[in-house]
C-alpha atoms as a PDB file:
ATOM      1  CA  UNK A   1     219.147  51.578 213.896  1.00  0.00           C
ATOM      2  CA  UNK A   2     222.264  52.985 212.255  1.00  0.00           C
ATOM      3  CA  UNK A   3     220.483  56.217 211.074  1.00  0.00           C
ATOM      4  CA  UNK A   4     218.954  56.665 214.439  1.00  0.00           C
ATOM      5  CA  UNK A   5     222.653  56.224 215.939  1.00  0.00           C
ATOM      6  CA  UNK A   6     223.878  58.983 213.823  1.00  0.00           C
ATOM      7  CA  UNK A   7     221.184  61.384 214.793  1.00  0.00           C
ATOM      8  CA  UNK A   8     221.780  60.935 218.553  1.00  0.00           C
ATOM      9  CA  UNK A   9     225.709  61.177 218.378  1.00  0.00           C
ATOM     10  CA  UNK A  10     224.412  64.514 215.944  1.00  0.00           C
ATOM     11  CA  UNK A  11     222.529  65.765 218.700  1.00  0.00           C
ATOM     12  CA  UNK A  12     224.821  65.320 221.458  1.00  0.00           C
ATOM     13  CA  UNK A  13     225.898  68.611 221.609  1.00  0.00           C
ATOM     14  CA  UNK A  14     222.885  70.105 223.471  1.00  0.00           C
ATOM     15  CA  UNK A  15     219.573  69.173 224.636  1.00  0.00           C
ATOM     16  CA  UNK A  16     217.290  67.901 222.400  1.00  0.00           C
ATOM     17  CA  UNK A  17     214.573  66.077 224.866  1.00  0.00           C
ATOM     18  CA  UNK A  18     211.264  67.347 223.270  1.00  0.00           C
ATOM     19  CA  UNK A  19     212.402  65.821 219.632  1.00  0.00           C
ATOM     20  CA  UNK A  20     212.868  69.447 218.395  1.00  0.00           C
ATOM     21  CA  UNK A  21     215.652  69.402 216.163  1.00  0.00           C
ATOM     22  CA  UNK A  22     215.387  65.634 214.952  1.00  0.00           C
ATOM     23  CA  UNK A  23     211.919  66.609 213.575  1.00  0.00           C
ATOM     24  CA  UNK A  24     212.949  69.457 211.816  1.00  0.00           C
ATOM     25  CA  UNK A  25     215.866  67.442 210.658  1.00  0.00           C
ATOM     26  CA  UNK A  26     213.299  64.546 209.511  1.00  0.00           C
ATOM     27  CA  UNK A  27     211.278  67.330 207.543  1.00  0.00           C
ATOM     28  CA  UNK A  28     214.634  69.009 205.579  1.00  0.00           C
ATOM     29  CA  UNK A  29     215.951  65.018 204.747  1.00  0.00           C
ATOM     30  CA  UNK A  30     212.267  64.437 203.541  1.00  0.00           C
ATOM     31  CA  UNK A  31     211.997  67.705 201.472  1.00  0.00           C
ATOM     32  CA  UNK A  32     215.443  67.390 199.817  1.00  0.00           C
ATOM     33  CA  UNK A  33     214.511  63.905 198.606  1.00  0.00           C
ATOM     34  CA  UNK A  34     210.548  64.261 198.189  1.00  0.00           C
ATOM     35  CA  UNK A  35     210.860  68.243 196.812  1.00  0.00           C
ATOM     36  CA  UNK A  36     213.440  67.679 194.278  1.00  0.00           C
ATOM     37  CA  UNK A  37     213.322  70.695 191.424  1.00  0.00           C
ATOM     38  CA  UNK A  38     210.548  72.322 193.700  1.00  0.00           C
ATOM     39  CA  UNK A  39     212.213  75.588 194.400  1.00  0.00           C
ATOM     40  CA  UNK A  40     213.295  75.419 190.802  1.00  0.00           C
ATOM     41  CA  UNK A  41     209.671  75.680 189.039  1.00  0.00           C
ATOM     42  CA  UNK A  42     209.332  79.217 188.046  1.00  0.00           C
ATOM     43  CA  UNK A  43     206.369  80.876 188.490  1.00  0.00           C
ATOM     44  CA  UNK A  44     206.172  78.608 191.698  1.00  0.00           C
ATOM     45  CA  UNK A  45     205.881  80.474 195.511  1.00  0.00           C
ATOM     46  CA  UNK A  46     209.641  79.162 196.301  1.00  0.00           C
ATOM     47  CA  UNK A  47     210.846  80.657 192.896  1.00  0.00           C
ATOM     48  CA  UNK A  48     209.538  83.739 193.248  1.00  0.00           C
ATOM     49  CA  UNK A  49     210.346  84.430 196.745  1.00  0.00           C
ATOM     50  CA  UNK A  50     213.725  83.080 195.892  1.00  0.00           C
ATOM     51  CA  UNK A  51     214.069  84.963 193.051  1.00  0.00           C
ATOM     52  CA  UNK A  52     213.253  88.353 195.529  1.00  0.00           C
ATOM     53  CA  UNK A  53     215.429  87.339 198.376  1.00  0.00           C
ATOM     54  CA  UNK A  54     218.293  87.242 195.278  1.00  0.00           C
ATOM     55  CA  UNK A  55     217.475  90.693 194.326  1.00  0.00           C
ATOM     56  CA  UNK A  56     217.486  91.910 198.111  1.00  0.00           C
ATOM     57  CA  UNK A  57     220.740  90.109 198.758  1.00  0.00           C
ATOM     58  CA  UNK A  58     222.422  91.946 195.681  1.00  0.00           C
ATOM     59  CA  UNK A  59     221.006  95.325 196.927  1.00  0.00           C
ATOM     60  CA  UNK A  60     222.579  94.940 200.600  1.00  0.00           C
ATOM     61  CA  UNK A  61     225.970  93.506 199.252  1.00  0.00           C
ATOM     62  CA  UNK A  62     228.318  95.726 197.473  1.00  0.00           C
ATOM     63  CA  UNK A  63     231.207  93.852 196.900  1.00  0.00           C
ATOM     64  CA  UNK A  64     234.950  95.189 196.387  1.00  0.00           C
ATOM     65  CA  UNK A  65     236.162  93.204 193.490  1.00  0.00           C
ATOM     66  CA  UNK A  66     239.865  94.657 195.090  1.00  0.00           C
ATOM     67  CA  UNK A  67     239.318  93.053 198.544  1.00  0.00           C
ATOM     68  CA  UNK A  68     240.148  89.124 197.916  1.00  0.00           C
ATOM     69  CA  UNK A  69     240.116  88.032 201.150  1.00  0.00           C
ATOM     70  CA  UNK A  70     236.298  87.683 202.212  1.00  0.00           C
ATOM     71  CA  UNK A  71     235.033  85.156 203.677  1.00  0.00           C
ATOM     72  CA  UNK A  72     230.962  84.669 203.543  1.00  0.00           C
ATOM     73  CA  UNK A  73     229.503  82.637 205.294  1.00  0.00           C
ATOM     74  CA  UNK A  74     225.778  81.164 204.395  1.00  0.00           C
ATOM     75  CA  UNK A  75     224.052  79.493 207.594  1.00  0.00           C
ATOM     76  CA  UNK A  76     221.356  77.057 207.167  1.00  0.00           C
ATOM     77  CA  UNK A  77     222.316  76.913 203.293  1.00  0.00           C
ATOM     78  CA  UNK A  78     219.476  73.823 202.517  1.00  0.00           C
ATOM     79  CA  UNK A  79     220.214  73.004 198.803  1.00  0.00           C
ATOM     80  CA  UNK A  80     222.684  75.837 198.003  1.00  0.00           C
ATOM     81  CA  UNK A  81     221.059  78.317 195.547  1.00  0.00           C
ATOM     82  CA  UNK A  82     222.110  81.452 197.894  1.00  0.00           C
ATOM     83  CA  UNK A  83     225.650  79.575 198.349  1.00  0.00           C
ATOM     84  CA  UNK A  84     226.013  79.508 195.125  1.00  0.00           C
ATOM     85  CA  UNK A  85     224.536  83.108 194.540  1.00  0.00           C
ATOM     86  CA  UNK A  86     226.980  84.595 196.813  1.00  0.00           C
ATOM     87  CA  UNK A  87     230.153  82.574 194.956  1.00  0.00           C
ATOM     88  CA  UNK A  88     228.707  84.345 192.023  1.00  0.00           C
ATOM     89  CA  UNK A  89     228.572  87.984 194.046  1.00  0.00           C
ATOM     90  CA  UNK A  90     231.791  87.155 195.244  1.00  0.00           C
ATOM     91  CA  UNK A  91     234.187  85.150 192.799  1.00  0.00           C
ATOM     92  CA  UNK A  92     237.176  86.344 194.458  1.00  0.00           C
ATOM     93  CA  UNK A  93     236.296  85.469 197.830  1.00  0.00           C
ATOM     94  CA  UNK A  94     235.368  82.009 199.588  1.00  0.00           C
ATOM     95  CA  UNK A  95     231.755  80.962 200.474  1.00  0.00           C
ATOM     96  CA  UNK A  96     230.972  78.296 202.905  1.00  0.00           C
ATOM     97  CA  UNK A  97     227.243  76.812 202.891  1.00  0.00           C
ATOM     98  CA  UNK A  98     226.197  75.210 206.260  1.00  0.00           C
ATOM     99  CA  UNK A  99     223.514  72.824 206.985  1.00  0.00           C
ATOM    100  CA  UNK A 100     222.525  70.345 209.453  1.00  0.00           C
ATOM    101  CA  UNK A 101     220.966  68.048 206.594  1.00  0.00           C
ATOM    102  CA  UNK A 102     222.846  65.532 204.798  1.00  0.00           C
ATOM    103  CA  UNK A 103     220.334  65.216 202.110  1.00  0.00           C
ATOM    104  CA  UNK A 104     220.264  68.719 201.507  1.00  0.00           C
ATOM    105  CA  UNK A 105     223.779  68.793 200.925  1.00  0.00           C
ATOM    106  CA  UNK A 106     223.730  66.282 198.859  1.00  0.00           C
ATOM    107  CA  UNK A 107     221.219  68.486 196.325  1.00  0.00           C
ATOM    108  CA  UNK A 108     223.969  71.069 197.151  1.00  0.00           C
ATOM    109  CA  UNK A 109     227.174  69.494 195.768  1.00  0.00           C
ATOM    110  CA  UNK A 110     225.241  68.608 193.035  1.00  0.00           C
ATOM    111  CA  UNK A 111     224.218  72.501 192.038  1.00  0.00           C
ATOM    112  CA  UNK A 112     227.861  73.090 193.382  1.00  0.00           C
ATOM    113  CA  UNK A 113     229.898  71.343 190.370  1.00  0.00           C
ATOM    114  CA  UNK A 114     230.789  74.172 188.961  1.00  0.00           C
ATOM    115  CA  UNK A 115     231.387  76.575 191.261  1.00  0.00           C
ATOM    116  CA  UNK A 116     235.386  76.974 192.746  1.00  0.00           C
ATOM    117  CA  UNK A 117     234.563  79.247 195.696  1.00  0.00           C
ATOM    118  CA  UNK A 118     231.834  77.721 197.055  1.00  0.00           C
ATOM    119  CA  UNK A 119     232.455  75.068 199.240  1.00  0.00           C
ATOM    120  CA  UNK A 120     229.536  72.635 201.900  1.00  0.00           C
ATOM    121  CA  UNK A 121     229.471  70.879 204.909  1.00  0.00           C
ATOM    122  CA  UNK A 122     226.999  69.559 207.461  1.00  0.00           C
ATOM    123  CA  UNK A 123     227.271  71.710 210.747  1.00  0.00           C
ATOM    124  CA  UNK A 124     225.229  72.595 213.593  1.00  0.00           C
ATOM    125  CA  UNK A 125     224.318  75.905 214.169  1.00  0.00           C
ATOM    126  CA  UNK A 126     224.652  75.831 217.782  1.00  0.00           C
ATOM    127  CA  UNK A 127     227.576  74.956 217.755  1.00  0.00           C
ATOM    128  CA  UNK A 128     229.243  76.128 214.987  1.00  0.00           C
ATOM    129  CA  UNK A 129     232.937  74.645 213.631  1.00  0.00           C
ATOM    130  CA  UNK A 130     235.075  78.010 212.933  1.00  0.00           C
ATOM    131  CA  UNK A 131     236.747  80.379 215.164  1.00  0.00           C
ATOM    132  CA  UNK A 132     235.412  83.410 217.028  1.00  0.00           C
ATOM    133  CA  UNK A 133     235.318  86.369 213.907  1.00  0.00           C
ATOM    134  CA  UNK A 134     236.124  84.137 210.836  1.00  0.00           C
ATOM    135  CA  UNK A 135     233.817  84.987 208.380  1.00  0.00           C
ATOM    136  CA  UNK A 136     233.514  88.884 206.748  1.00  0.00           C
ATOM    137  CA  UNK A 137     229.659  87.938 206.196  1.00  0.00           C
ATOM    138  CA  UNK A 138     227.051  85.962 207.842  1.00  0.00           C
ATOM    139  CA  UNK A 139     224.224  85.347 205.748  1.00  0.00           C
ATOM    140  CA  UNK A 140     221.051  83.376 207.623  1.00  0.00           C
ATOM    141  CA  UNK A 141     218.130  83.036 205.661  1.00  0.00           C
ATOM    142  CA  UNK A 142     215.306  81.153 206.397  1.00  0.00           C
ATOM    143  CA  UNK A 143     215.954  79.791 209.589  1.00  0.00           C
ATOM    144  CA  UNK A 144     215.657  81.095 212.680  1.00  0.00           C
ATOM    145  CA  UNK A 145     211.634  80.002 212.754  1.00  0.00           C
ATOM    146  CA  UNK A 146     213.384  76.656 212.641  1.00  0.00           C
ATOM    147  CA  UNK A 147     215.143  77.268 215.670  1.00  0.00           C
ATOM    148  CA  UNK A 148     213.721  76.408 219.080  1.00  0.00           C
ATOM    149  CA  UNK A 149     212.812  79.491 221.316  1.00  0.00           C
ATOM    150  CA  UNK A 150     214.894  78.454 224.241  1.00  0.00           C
ATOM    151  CA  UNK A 151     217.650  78.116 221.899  1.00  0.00           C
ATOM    152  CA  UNK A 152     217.015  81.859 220.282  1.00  0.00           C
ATOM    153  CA  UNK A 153     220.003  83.526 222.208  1.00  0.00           C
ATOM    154  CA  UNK A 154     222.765  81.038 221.526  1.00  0.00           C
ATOM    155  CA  UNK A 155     222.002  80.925 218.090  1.00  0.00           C
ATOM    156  CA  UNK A 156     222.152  84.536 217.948  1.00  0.00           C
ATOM    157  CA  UNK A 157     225.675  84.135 220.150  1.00  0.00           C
ATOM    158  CA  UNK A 158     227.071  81.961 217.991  1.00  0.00           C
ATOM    159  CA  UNK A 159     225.961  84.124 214.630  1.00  0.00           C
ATOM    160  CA  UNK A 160     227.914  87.044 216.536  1.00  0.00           C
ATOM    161  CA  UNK A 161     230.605  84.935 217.585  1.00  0.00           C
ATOM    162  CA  UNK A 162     231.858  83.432 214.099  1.00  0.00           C
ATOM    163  CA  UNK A 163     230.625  87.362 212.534  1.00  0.00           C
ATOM    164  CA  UNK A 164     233.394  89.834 212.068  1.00  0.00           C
ATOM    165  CA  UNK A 165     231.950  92.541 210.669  1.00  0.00           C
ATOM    166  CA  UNK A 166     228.194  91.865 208.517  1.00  0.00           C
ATOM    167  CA  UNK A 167     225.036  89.690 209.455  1.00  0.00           C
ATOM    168  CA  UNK A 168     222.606  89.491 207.072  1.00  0.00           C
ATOM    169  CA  UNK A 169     219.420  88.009 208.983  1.00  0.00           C
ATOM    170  CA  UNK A 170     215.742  87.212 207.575  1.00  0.00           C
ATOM    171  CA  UNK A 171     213.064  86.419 210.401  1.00  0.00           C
ATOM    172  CA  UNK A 172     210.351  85.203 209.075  1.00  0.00           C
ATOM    173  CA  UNK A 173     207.113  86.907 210.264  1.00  0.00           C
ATOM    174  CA  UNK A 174     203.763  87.968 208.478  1.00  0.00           C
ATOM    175  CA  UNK A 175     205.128  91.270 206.707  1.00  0.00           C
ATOM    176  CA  UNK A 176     208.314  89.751 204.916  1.00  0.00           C
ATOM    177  CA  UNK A 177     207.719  89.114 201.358  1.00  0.00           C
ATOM    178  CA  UNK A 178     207.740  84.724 202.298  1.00  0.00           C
ATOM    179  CA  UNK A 179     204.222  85.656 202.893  1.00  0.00           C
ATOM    180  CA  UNK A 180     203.323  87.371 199.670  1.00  0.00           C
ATOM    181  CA  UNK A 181     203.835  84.610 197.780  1.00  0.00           C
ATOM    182  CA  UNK A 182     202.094  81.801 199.526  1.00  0.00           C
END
């Protein structure tokens, strides 16, 4: 009954009457506990399209070792690895992981030990915790097909809205490379 009080006061914020975002809430708590190391296995589908998602992420980001004041911003961060990839892209500069999951963040403080730049917390990407135009980047991977379709444009509004100058966006559809490695 506790757990189930903490999901409604975490859902609060908008509608949730179909059970939307509490079942893809159930799923990420599941995977993070149940999926432990997956996305770690190389040669697995994860670890490759991780591992090409890293590569595309270093090709689109350039960063100016002189400019020490980025922020980044990584929505929908799950257990960290691109967090923690962009701390490493950016070690001057501070990285903030978001996620909705508590047991997903848990994996990611874990991974995060080491890191000084890199920093999680449990959010909700509808209604995000930072001011209008406070991060440099907005990374979203891997999420919006987790997002309901009434709820496209405010997600989208609130990626603009915390944005001040880059979004970095994946939709996942059948052409990106998710699908080449399933």
């Amino acid at each position: 009954d506790l757990i189930r009080i903490k999901i409604d006061e975490w859902f609060h914020k908008y509608d949730d009457t179909d059970g939307f975002y509490r079942r893809v809430l159930n799923y990420f708590d599941l995977a993070a506990i149940e999926r432990e190391g997956y996305y770690d296995k190389k040669g697995s589908p994860a670890f490759k399209y991780q591992k090409r998602l890293r590569m595309i992420i270093r090709a689109i980001i350039k960063p100016d070792r002189n400019d020490r004041d980025n922020k980044v911003l990584d929505l929908g961060c799950g257990k960290g690895d691109f967090s923690l990839e962009l701390g490493e892209i950016f070690p001057f500069n501070r990285v903030v992981g978001m996620d909705f999951s508590a047991e997903m963040l848990k994996l990611s403080n874990l991974y995060a030990q080491k890191a000084r730049n890199v920093k999680f917390i449990r959010g909700n990407f509808m209604n995000m915790p930072f001011n209008e135009r406070a991060y440099d980047i907005v990374v979203c991977l891997g999420v919006f097909h987790y997002i309901h379709p009434d709820d496209t444009e405010k997600a989208i509004s609130e990626l603009a809205r915390v944005a001040r100058s880059d979004i970095i966006l994946e939709i996942k559809n059948k052409i990106t490379p998710f699908y080449l490695f399933r």
